[in-house]
Protein backbone atom coordinates (compact mmCIF):
# COMPACT_ATOMS: atom_id res chain seq x y z
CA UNK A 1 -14.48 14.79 18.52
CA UNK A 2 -14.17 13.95 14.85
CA UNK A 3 -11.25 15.75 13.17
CA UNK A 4 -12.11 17.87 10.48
CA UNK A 5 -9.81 17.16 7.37
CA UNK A 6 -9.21 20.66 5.48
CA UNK A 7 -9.10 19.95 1.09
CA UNK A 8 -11.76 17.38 0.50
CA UNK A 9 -10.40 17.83 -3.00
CA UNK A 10 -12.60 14.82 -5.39
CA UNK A 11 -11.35 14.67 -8.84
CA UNK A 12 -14.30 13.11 -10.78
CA UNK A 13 -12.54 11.72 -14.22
CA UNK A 14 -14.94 11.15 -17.36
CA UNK A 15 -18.21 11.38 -14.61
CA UNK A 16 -21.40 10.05 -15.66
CA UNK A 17 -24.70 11.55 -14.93
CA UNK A 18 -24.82 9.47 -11.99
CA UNK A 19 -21.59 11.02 -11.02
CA UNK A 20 -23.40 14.37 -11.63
CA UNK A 21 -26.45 14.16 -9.34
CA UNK A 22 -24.11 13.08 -6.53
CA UNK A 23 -22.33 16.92 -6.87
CA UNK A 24 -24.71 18.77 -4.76
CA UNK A 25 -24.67 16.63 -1.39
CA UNK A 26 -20.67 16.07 -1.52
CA UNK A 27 -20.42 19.64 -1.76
CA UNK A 28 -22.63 20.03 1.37
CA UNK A 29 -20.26 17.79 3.26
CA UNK A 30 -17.44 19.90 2.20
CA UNK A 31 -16.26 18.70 -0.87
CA UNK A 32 -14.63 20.53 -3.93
CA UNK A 33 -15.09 18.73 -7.23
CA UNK A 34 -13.41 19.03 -9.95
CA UNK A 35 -14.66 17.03 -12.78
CA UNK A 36 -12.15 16.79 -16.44
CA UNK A 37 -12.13 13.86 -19.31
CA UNK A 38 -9.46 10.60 -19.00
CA UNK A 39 -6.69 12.57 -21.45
CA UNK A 40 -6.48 15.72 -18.60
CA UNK A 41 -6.49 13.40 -15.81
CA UNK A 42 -2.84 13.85 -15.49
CA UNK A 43 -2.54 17.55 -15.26
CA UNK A 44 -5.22 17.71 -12.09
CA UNK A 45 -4.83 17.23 -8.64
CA UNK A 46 -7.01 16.07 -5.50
CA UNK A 47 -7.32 13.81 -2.80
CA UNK A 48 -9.92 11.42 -3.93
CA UNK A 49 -10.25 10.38 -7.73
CA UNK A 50 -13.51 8.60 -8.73
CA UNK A 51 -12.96 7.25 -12.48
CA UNK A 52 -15.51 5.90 -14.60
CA UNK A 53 -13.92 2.03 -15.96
CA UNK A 54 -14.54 1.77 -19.66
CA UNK A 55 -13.66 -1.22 -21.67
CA UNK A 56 -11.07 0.64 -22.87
CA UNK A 57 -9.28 0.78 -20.10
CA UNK A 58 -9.36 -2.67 -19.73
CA UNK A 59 -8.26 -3.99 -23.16
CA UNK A 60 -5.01 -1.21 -23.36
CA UNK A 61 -4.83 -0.81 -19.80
CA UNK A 62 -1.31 1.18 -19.84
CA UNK A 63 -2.46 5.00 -19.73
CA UNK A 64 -4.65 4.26 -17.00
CA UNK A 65 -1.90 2.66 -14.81
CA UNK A 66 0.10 5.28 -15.61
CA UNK A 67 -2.13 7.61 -14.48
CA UNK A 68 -2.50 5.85 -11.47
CA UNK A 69 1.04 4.65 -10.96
CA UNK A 70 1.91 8.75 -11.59
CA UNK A 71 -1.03 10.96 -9.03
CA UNK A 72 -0.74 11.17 -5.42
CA UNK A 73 -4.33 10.62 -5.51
CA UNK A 74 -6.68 6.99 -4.08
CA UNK A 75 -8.68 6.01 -7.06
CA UNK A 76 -12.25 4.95 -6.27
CA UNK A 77 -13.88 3.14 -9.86
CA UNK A 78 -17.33 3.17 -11.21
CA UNK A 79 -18.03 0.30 -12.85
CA UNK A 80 -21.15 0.08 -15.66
CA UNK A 81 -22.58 -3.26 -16.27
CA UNK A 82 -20.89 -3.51 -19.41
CA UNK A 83 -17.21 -3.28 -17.72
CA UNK A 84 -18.67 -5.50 -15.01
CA UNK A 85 -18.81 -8.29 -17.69
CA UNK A 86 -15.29 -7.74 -19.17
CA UNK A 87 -12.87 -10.57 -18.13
CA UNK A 88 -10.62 -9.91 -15.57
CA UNK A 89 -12.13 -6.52 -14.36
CA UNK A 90 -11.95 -8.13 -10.86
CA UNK A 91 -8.15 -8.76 -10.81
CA UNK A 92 -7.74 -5.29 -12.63
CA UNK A 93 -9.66 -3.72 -9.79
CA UNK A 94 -8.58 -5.42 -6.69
CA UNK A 95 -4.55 -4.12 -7.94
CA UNK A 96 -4.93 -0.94 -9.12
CA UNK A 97 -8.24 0.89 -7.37
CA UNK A 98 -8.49 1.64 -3.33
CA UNK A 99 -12.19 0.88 -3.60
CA UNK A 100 -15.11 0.54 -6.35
CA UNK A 101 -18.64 0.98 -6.99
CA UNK A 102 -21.42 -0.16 -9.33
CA UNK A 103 -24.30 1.67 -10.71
CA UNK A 104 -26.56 3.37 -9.72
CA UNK A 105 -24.41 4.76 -7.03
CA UNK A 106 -25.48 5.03 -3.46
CA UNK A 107 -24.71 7.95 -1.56
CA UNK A 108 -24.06 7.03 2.33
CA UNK A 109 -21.88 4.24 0.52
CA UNK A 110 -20.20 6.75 -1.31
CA UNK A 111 -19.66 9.02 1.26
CA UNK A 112 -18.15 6.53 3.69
CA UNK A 113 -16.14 5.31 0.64
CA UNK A 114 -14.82 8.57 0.31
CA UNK A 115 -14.29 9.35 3.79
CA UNK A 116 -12.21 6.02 4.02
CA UNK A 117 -10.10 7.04 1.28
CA UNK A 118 -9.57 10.52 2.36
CA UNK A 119 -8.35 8.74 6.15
CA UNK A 120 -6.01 6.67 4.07
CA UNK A 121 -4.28 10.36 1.84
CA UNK A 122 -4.31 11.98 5.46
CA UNK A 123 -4.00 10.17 8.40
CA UNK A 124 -4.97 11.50 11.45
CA UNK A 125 -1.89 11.88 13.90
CA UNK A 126 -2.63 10.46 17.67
CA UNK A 127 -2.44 13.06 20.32
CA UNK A 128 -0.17 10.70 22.14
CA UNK A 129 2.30 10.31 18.77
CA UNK A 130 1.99 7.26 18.75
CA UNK A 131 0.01 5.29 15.96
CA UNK A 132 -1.63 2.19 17.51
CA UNK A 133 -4.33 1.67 14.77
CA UNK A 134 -4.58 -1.88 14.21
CA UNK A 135 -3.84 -1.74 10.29
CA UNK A 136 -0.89 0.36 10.92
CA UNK A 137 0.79 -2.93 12.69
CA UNK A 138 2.66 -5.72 11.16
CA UNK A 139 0.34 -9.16 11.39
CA UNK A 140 1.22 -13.00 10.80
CA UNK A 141 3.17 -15.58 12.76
CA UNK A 142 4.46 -16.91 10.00
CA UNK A 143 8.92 -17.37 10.13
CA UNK A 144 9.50 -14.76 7.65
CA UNK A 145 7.22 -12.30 9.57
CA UNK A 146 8.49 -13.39 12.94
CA UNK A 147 12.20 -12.53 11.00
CA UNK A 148 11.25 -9.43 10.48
CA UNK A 149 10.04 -8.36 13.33
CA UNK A 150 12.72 -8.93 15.38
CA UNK A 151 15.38 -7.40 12.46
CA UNK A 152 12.94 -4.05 12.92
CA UNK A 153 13.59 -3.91 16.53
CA UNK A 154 16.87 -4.18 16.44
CA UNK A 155 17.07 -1.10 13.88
CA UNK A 156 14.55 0.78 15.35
CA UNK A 157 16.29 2.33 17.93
CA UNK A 158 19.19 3.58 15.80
CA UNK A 159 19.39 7.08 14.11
CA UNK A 160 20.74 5.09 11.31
CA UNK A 161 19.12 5.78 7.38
CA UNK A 162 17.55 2.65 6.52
CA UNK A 163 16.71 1.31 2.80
CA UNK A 164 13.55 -0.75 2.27
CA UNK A 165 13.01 -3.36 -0.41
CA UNK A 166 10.28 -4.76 -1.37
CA UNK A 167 7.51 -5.60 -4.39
CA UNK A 168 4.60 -3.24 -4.67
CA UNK A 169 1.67 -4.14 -1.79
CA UNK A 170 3.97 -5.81 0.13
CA UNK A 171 3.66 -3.20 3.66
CA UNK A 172 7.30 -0.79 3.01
CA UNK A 173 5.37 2.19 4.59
CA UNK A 174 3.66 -0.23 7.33
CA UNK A 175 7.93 -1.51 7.93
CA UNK A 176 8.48 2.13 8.04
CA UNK A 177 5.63 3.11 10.75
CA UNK A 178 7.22 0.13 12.55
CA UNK A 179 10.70 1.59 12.66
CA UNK A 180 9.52 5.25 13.87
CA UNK A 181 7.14 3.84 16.14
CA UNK A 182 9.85 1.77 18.14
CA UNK A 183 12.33 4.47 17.68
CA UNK A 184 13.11 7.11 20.09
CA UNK A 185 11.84 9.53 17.79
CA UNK A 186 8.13 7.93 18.14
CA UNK A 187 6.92 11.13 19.99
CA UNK A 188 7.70 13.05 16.57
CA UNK A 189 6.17 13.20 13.44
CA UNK A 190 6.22 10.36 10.70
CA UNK A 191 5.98 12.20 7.34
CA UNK A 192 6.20 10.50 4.17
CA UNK A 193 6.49 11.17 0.90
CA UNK A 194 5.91 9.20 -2.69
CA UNK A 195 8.37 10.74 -4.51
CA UNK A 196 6.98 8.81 -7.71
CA UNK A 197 3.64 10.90 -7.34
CA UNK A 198 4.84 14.09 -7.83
CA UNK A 199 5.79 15.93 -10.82
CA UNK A 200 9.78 16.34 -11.44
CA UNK A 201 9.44 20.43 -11.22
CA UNK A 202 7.40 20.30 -7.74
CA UNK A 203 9.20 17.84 -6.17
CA UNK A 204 12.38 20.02 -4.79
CA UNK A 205 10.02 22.55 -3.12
CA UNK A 206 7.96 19.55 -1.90
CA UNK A 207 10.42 18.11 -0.12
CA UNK A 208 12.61 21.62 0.94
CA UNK A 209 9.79 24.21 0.90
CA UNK A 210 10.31 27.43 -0.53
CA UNK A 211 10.24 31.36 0.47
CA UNK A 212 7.74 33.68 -1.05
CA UNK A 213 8.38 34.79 -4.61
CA UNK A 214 11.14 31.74 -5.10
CA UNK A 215 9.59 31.19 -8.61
CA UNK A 216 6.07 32.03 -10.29
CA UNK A 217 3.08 31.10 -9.04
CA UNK A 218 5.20 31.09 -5.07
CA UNK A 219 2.18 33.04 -3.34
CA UNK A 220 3.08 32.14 -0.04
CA UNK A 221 6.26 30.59 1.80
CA UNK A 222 6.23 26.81 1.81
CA UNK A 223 7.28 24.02 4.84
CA UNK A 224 9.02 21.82 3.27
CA UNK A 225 8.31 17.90 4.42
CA UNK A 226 12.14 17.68 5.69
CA UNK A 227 11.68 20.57 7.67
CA UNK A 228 8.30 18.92 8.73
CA UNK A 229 9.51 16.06 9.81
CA UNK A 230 11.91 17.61 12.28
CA UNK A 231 12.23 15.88 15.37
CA UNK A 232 11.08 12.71 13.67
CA UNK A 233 11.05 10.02 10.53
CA UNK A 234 10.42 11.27 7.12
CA UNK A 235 9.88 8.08 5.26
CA UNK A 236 10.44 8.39 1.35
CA UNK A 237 8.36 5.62 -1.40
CA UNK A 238 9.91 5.15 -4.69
CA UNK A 239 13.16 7.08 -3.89
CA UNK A 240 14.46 5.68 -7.59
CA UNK A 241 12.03 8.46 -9.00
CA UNK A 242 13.85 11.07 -7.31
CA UNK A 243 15.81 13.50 -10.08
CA UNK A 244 19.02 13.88 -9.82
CA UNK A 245 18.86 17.05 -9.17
CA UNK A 246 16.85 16.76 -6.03
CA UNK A 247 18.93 14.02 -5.53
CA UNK A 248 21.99 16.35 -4.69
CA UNK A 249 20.16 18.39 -2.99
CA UNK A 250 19.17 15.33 -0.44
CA UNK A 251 22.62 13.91 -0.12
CA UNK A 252 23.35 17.62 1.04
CA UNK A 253 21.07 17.27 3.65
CA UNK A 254 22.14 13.51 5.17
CA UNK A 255 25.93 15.01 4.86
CA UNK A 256 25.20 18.07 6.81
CA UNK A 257 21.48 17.99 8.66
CA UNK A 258 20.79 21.49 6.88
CA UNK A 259 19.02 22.70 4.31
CA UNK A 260 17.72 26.16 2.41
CA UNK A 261 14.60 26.38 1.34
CA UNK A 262 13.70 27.29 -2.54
CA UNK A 263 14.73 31.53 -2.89
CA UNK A 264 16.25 31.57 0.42
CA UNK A 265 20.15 31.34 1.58
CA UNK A 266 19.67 30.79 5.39
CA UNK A 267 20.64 27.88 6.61
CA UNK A 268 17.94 25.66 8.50
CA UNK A 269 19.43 23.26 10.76
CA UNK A 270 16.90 19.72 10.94
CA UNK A 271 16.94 17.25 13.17
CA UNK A 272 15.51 14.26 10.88
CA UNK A 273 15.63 10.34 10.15
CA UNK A 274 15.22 9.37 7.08
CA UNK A 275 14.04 6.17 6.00
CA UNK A 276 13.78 5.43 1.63
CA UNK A 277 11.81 2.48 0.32
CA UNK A 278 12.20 0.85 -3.33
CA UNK A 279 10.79 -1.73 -5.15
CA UNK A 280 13.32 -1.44 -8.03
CA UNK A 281 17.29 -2.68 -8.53
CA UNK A 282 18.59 0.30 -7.27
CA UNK A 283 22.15 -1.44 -8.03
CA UNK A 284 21.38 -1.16 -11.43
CA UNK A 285 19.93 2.51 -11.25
CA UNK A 286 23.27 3.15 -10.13
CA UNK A 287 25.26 1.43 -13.10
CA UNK A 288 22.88 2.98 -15.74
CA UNK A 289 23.48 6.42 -13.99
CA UNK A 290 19.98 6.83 -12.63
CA UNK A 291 20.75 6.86 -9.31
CA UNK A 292 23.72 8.84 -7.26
CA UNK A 293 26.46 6.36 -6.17
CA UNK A 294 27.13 8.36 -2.81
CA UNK A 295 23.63 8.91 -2.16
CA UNK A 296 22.84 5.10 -2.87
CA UNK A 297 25.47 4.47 0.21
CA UNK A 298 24.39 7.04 2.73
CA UNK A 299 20.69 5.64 2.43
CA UNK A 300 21.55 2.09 2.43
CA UNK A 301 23.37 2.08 6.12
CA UNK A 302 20.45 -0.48 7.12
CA UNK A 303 18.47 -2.51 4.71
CA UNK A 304 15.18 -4.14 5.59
CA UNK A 305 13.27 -6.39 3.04
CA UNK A 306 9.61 -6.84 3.23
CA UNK A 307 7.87 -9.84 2.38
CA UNK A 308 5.56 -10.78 -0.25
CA UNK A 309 2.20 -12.48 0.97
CA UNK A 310 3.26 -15.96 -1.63
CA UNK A 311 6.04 -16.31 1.20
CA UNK A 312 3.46 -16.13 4.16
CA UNK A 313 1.07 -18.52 3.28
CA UNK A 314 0.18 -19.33 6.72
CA UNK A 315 -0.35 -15.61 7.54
CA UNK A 316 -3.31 -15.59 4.81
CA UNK A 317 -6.69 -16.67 7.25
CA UNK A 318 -5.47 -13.68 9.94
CA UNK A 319 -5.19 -11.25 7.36
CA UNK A 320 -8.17 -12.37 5.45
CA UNK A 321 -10.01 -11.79 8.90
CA UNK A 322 -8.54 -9.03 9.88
CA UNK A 323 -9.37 -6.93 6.73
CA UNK A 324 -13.27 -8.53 7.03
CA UNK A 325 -13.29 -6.69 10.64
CA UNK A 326 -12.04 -4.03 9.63
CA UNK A 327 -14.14 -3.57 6.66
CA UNK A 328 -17.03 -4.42 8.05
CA UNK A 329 -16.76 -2.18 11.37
CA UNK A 330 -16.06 0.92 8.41
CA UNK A 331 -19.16 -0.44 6.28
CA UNK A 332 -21.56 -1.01 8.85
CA UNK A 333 -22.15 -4.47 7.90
CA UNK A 334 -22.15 -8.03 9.88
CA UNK A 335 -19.12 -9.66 9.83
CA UNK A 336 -18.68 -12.46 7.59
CA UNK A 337 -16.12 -15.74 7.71
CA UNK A 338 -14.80 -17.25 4.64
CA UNK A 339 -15.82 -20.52 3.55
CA UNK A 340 -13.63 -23.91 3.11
CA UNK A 341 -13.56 -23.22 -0.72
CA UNK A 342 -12.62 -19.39 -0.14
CA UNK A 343 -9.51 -20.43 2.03
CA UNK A 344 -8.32 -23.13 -0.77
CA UNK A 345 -8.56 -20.87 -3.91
CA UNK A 346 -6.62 -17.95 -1.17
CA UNK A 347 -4.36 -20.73 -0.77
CA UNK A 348 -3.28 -21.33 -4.73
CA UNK A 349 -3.60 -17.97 -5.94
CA UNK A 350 -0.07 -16.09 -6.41
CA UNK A 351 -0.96 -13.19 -4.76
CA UNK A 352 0.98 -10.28 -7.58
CA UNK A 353 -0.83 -7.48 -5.73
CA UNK A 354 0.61 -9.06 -2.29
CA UNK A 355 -1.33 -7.67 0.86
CA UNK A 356 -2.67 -4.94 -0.77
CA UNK A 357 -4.59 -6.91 -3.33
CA UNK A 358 -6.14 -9.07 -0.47
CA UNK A 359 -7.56 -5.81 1.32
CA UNK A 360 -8.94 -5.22 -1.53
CA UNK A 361 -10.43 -8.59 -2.83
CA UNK A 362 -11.53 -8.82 1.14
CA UNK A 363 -13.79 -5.47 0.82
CA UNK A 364 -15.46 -5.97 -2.36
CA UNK A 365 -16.21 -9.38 -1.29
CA UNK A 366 -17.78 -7.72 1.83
CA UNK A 367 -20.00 -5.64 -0.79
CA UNK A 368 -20.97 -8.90 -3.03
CA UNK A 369 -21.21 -12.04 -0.61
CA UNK A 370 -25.38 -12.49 -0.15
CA UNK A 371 -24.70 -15.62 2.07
CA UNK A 372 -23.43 -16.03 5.68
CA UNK A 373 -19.88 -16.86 4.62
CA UNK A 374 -17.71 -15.28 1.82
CA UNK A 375 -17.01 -17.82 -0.89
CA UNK A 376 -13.82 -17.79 -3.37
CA UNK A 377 -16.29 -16.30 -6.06
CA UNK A 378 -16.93 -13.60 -4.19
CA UNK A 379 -13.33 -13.12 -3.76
CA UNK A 380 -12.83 -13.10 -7.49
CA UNK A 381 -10.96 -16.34 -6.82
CA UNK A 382 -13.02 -18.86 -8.06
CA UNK A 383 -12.01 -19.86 -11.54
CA UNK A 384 -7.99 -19.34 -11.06
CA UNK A 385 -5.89 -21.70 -13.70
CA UNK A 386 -3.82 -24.11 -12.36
CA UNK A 387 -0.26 -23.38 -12.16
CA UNK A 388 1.79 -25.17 -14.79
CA UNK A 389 4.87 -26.72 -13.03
CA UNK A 390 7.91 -27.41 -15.14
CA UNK A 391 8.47 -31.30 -15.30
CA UNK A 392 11.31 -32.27 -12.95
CA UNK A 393 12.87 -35.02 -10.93
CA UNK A 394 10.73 -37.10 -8.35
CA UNK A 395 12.81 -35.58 -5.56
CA UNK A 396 11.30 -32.12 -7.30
CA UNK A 397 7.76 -33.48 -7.41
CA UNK A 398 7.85 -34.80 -3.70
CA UNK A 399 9.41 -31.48 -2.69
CA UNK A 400 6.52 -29.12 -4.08
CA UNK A 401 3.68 -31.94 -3.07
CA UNK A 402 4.93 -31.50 0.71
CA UNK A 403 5.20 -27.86 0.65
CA UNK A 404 1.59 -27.39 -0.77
CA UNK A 405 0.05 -29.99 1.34
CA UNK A 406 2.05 -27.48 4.35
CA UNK A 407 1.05 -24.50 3.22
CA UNK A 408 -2.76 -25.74 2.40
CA UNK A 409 -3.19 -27.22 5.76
CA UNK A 410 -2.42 -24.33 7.03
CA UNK A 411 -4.70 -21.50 5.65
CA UNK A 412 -6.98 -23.82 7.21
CA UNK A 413 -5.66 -24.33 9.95
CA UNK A 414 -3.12 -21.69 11.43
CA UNK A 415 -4.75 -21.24 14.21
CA UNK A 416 -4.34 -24.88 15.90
CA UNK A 417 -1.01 -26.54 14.55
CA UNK A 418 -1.69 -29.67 16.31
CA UNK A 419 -4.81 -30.26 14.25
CA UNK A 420 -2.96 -29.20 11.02
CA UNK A 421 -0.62 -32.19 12.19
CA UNK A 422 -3.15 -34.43 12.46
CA UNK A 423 -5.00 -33.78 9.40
CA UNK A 424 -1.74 -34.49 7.30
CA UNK A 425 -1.06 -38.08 9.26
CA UNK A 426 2.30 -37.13 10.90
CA UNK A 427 3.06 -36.03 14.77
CA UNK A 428 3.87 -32.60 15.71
CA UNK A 429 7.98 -32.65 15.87
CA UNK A 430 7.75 -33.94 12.10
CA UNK A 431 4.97 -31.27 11.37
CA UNK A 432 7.49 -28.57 12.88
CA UNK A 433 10.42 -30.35 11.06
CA UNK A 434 8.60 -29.92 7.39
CA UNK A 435 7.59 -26.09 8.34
CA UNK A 436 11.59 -24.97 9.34
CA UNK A 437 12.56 -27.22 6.10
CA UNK A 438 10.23 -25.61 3.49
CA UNK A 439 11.29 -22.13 5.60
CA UNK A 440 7.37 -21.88 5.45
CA UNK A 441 6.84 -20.78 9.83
C-alpha cells in the first residue's frame, strides 16, 4: 500500500509559463504551490523547490547557494536553452540541485521527479524499524571504507554521543543511519535535523517543541524532534550553525536527559542518542567563541570521519552502477553501463561534490545518454583539464605515476584484482603490496 505523504508543499521560484500550465495536474495529485520571485525565495517554505536557472545565477552564483545552502527544501532546476549553453552549468547542477529538467517540461517526468524528491525530505519509516533500503547502506571495498566500517560497529552499540566529520556529499547522515541501525536503539526512531536549514528564531522550538500560546503565532502545542526521537537516535547536520543560545539549551539536555518545552516548566524526561555531524573546524569555532567549549566535549565522546570519494577511487564503478540501478528502476528506463572513456574521465576528475555529485552526474546522464552505454560526455566529464602537478623529485614523479596507474586500473577493474594485476605487468602479492602502500584498498 503506497504511503500517503501529508504537505506536498512545491515552492515554484521565478516559474515560467511552462511552470504555470503544470499547476492544475500537481494540484490534482495533492500538491500546494506556492509560486514567489528569486529575492523572496528565502522567506518561503516547502518541501520541493523547482527554480528556474538564469544566467545570472550562474555568472554571481552566491545568492543562489545561499539560498540553497540556507532552506530545508530539495531544489529541482529548470533549465532554458540559453542556461543550457552557459559553461559549467553541468558542474553547477550536478553540486548544488537534487535533480533538473529542460524545457518544455514533461509531466509524468516531473511528477516522478517530484515524488523522488519528496521520498528523499520524508522518508518513509519501515514497519520493522529497520531501514534496509539499499541507498541507505554504506558501499565500496575500498581500505578506507572497509576502515570505517568496522570503526562504526564498534561504536554502534554504545549509548555514547558521537561527532561526525566530514566534507559536504561525503555520506555523514548515511554514517549516522549506520550507527542507529546497528545500535540497540535500531527498533526506535532515527530523526534528524539540519540545524543549518532553519532560521535562528525557529530553531529552539524545532528541536524542544513548544506549548500552546508559548509566543505569537503558537496555535497549537508542538513535539519537539528531541522529544521525537525518544527511544532512539536524533542525528543533528551542521551542528556549528546551532546559536548559542540553543546551544545551552542542548548541553542541558546531554547533562540531564530532560527538557521543557517552549512556555512550559514541566520537566520531560527523554530517553535519546544523539549523534552531531560537521563539516567545519569546530576547534576553531571554539577559539573564535562560536561554539560552546563544554558542549564541544560532551558531543565529541566518539568521533567518526567520513570519507571523500578522491580517497576511494576503487569504490567509483560500484557506485557509478549502483546509482544507474537505482535511477533507472525510479525512471522507468533500461539500464545503461558506462563506457571505457566514462570510467577514465570518473577516474581523473576530483570529485568536490564527493558521492553526492556522482548521484547526480549518474541521473542526468541517465536522462541524456541516446546510446547503449553512458559516455564521459554524458557525465559532464568529458572535457576536464588536466591537473597541474607541482614539479618535484623523481622519487615524487614515480610515486604519483604508480598511484594513478593503481587507482586507474582499478575503476576498470575492481571487480577482478587479478586481471587489474595483469594488465599493469606485475603478480598479485606486488599488486596487493602497491594498494596497502598508496593506502589506496
Amino acid at each position: 500500500m503506497l504511503e500517503v505523504v501529508p504537505n506536498r508543499r512545491l515552492l515554484m521560484v521565478d516559474p515560467c509559463d511552462h511552470c504555470h500550465d503544470l499547476l492544475p495536474a500537481l494540484r490534482r495529485v495533492g500538491w500546494d504551490v506556492d509560486s514567489c520571485n528569486f529575492d523572496s525565495a528565502s522567506a518561503r517554505s516547502g518541501d520541493v523547490g523547482l527554480l528556474r536557472l538564469q544566467p545570472e545565477h550562474l555568472e554571481n552564483p552566491e545568492s543562489l547557494k545561499g539560498l540553497i545552502s540556507r532552506s530545508d527544501i530539495e531544489w529541482i532546476a529548470v533549465l532554458t536553452p540559453e542556461v543550457l549553453r552557459q559553461k559549467n552549468v553541468d558542474d553547477f547542477v550536478s553540486q548544488w540541485f537534487f535533480d533538473f529538467h529542460t524545457l518544455p517540461l514533461d509531466m509524468p517526468r516531473m511528477q516522478l521527479a517530484l515524488g523522488r524528491a519528496l521520498g528523499v525530505k520524508h522518508p518513509p519509516r519501515p514497519a520493522t524499524g529497520q531501514d534496509d533500503a539499499p541507498h541507505h547502506h554504506l558501499l565500496g571495498d575500498s581500505r578506507p571504507v572497509r576502515e570505517l566500517v568496522k570503526l562504526l560497529g564498534k561504536l554502534a552499540p554504545t549509548e555514547s554521543p558521537v561527532l561526525i566529520r566530514g566534507e559536504n556529499g561525503t555520506g555523514k547522515e548515511l554514517v549516522a543511519r549506520t550507527l542507529h541501525r546497528q545500535s540497540l536503539r535500531h527498533a526506535g526512531p532515527f530523526i534528524s535535523l539540519n540545524c543549518g536549514a532553519v532560521a535562528d528564531h525557529l530553531i529552539q522550538s524545532e528541536l524542544f517543541g513548544h506549548e500552546q500560546g508559548a509566543f505569537p503565532g503558537a496555535l497549537h502545542p508542538k513535539v519537539g524532534r528531541l522529544e521525537a526521537a525518544h527511544g532512539g537516535t536524533l542525528f543533528l547536520e551542521e551542528i556549528a550553525a546551532l546559536p548559542l543560545t540553543v546551544q545551552a539549551s542542548l548541553l542541558r539536555f546531554l547533562q540531564g536527559k530532560q527538557i521543557e518545552r517552549s512556555g512550559s516548566d514541566r520537566a520531560i524526561p527523554l530517553d535519546v542518542r544523539v549523534l552531531a555531524a560537521t563539516d567545519v573546524d569546530l576547534e576553531a569555532a571554539v577559539a573564535q567563541g562560536r561554539f560552546r567549549e563544554d558542549l564541544f566535549y560532551r558531543l565529541n565522546v566518539l568521533e567518526v570521519t567520513s570519507v571523500p570519494l578522491r580517497e576511494r577511487y576503487g569504490d567509483l564503478p560500484l557506485l557509478a552502477n549502483h546509482f544507474a540501478q537505482l535511477y533507472s528502476s525510479d525512471s522507468g528506463r533500461r539500464p545503461r553501463t558506462f563506457s571505457e572513456r566514462a570510467l577514465v574521465s570518473m577516474g581523473k576528475h576530483d570529485w568536490p561534490g564527493n558521492v553526492r555529485e556522482l548521484s547526480n552526474r549518474v541521473r542526468r546522464a541517465l536522462v541524456l545518454a541516446e546510446g547503449r552505454q553512458i559516455d564521459a560526455a554524458d557525465l559532464g566529464l568529458a572535457n576536464l583539464p588536466e591537473e597541474e602537478t607541482p614539479m618535484g623529485t623523481l622519487d615524487d614523479y614515480k610515486h604519483r605515476a604508480e598511484r594513478q596507474a593503481l587507482s586507474d586500473v582499478l575503476v576498470r577493474h575492481s571487480d577482478n584484482l587479478s586481471m587489474a594485476a595483469r594488465v599493469l605487468g606485475v603478480s598479485r602479492p606486488t599488486f596487493y603490496r602497491l594498494l596497502h602502500k598508496h593506502q589506496i584498498r
